[in-house]
C-alpha atoms as a PDB file:
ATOM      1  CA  UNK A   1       0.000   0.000   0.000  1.00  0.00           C
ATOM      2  CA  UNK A   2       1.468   3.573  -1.041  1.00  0.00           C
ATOM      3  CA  UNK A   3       0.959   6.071   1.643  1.00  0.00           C
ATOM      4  CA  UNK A   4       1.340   9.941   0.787  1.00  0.00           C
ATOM      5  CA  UNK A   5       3.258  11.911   3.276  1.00  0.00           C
ATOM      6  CA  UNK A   6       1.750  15.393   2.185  1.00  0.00           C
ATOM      7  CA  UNK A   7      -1.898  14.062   3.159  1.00  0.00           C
ATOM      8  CA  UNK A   8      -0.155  12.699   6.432  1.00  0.00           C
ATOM      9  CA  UNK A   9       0.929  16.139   7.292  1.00  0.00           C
ATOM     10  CA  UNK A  10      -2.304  18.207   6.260  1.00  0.00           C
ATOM     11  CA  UNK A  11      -4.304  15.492   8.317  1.00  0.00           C
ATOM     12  CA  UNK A  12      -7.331  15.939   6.602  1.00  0.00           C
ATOM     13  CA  UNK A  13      -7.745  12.960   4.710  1.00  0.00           C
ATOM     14  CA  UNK A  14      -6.414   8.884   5.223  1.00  0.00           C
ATOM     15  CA  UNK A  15      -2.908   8.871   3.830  1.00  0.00           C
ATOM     16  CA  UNK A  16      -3.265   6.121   1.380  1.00  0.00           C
ATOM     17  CA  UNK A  17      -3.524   7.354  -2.093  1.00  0.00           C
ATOM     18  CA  UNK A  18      -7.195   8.143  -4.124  1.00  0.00           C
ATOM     19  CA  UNK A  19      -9.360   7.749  -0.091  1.00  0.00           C
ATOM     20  CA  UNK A  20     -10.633  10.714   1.139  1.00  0.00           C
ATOM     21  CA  UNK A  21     -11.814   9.153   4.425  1.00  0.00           C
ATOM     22  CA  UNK A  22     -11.364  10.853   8.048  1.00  0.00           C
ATOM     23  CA  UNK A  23      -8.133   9.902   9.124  1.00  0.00           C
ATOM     24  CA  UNK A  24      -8.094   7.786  12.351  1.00  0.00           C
ATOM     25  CA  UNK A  25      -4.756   9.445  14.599  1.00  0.00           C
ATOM     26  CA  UNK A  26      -4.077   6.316  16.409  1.00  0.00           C
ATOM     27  CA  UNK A  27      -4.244   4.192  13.521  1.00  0.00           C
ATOM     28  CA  UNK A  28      -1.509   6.476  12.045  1.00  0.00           C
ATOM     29  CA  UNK A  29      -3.078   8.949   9.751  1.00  0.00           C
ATOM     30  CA  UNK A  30      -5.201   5.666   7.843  1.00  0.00           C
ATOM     31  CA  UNK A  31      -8.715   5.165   7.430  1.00  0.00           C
ATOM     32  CA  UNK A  32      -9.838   2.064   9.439  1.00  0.00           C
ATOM     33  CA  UNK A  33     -10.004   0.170   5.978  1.00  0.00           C
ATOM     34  CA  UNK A  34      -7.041   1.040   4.999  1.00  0.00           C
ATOM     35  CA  UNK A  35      -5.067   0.720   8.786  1.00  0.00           C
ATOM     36  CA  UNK A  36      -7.140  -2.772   8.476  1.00  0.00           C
ATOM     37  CA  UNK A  37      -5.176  -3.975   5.088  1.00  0.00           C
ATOM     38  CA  UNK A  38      -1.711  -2.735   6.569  1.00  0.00           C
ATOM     39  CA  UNK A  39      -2.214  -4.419   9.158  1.00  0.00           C
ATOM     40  CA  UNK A  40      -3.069  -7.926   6.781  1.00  0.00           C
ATOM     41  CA  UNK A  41      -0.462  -7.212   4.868  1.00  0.00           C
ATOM     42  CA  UNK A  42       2.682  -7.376   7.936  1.00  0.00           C
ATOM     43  CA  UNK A  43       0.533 -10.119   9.882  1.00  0.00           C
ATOM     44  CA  UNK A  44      -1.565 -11.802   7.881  1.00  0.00           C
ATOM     45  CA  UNK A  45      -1.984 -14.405  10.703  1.00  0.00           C
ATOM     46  CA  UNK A  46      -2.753 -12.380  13.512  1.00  0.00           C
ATOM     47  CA  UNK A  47      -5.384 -10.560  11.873  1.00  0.00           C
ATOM     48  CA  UNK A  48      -7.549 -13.436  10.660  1.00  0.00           C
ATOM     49  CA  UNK A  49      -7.097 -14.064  14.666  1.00  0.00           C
ATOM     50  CA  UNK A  50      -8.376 -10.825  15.473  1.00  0.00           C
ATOM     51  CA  UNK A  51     -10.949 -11.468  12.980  1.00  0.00           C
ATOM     52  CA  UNK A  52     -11.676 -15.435  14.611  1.00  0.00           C
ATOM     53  CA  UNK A  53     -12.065 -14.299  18.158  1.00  0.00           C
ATOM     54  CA  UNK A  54     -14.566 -11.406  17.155  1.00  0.00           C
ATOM     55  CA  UNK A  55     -16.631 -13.569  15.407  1.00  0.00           C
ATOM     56  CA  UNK A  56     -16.670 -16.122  17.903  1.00  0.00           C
ATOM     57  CA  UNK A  57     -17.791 -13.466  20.519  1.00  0.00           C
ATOM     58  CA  UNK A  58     -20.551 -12.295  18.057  1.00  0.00           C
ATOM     59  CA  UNK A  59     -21.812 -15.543  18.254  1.00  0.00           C
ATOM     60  CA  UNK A  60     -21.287 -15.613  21.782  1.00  0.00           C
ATOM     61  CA  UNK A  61     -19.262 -19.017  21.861  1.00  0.00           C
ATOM     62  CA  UNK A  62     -16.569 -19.422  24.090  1.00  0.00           C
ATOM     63  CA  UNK A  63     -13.354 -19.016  22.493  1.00  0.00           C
ATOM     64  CA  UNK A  64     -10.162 -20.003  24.513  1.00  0.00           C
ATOM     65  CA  UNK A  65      -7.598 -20.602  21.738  1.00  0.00           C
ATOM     66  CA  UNK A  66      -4.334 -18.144  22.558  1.00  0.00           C
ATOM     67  CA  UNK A  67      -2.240 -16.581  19.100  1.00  0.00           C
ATOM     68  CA  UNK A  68       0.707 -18.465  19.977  1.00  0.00           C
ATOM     69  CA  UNK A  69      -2.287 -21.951  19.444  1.00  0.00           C
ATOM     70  CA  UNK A  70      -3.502 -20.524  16.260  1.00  0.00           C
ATOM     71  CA  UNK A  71      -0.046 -19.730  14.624  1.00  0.00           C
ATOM     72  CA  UNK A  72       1.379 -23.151  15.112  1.00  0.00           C
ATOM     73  CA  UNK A  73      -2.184 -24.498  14.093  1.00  0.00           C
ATOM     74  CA  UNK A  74      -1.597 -22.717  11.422  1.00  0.00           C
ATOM     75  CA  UNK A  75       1.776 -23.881  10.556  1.00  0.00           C
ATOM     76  CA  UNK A  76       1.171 -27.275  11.231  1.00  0.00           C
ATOM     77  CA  UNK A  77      -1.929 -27.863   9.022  1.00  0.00           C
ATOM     78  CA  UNK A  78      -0.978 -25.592   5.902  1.00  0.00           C
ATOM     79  CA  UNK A  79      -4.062 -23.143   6.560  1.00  0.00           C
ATOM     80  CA  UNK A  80      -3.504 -20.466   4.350  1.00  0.00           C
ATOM     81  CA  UNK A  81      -5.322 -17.206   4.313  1.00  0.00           C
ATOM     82  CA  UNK A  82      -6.963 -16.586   1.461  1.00  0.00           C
ATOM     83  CA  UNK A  83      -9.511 -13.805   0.393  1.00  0.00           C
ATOM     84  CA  UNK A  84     -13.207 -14.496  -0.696  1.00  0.00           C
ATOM     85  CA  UNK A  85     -16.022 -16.737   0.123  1.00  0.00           C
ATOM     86  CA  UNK A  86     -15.439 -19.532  -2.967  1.00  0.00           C
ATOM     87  CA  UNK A  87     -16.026 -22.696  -1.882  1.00  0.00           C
ATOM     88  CA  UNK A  88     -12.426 -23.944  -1.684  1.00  0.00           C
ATOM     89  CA  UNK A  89     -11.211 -21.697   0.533  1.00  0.00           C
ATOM     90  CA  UNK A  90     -10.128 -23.027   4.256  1.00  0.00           C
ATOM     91  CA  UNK A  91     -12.710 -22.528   7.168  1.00  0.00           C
ATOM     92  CA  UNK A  92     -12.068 -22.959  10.693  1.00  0.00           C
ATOM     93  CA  UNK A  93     -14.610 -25.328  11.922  1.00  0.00           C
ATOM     94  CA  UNK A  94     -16.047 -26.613  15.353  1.00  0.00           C
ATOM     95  CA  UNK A  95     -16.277 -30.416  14.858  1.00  0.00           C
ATOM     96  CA  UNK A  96     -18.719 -30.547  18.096  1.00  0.00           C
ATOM     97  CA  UNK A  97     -21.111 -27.679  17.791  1.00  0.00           C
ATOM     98  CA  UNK A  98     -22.063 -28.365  21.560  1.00  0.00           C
ATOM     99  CA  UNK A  99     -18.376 -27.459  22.916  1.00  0.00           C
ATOM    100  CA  UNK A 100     -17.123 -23.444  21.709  1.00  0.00           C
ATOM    101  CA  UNK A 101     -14.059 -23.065  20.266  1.00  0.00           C
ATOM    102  CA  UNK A 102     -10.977 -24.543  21.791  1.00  0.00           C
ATOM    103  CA  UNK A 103      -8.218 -25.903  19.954  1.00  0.00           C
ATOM    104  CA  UNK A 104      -9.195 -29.491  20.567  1.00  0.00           C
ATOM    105  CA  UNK A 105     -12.349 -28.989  18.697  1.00  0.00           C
ATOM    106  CA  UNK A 106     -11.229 -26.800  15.889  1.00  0.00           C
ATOM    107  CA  UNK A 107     -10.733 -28.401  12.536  1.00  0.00           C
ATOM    108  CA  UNK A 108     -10.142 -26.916   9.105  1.00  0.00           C
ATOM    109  CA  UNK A 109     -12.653 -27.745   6.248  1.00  0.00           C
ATOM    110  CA  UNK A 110     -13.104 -25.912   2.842  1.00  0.00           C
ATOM    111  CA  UNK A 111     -16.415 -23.713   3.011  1.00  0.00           C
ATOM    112  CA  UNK A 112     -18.242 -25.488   0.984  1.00  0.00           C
ATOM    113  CA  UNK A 113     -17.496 -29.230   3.336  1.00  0.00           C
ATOM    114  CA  UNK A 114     -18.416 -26.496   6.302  1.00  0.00           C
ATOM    115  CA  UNK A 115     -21.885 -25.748   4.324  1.00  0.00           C
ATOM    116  CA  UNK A 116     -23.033 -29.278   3.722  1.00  0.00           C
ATOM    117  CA  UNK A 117     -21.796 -30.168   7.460  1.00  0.00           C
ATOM    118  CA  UNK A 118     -24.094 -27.523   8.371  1.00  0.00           C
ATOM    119  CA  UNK A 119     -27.309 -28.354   6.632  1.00  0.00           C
ATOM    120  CA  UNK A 120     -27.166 -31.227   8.226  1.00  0.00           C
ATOM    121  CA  UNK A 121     -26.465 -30.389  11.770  1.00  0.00           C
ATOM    122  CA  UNK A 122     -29.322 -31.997  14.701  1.00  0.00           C
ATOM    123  CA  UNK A 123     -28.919 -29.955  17.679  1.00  0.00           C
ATOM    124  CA  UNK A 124     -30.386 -32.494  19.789  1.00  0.00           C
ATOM    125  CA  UNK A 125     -28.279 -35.358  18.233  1.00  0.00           C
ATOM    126  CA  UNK A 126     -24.766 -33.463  18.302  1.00  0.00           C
ATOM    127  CA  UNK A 127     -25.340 -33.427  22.190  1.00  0.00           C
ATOM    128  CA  UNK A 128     -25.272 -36.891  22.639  1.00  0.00           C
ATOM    129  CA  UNK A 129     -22.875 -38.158  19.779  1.00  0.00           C
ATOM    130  CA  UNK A 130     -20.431 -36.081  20.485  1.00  0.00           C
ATOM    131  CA  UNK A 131     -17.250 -37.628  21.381  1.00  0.00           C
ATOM    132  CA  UNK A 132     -15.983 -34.991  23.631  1.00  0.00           C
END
């Protein structure tokens, strides 16, 4: 991402060239979109765990996997971050929908194994079957 200085030192609009946004000062002159791709961009990893853990407390699931869990998780299974919502991309996955998300239950599936696990999902039967 190319950032102009002169828009970083009038302050009036993000730094990063063609927005015209409200710069954020904390975020270092950037628009939150644009502070948001930086931020991909040097730690691609640690944002889609930023991005994980609020999702999982939208949902209001418990959530008790650290960074240091998800990097090697990461690492250890290939899980690469992709953009887009095709149906090959990786998904992280509770394989007991009773339990929240720890990493004994998290698996990776492509989205469109996570939709057709989905569509088939018995609340009442995932309580009892589940092997945890």
């Amino acid at each position: 991402m190319v950032l102009s200085e002169s828009k970083k030192a009038a302050g009036r609009y993000c730094c990063a060239y063609g927005c015209k946004n409200e710069p954020i000062a904390r975020k270092g002159g950037l628009c939150h979109k644009h502070y948001r791709r930086q931020r991909r961009e040097i730690d691609p990893v640690g944002e889609r765990y930023n991005n994980f853990c609020g999702n999982a407390a939208k949902r209001n699931k418990e959530n008790s996997v650290t960074l240091a869990e998800f990097r090697s998780l990461c690492q250890r299974t290939g899980y690469i971050i992709t953009k887009g919502m095709r149906g090959k991309n990786a998904t992280l996955d509770r394989r007991c929908n009773a339990h929240g998300y720890h990493i004994w239950n998290i698996q990776i599936l492509t989205l469109s194994a996570n939709c057709r696990k989905g569509s088939n999902y018995n609340q009442d039967e995932d309580r009892f079957d589940c092997p945890f």
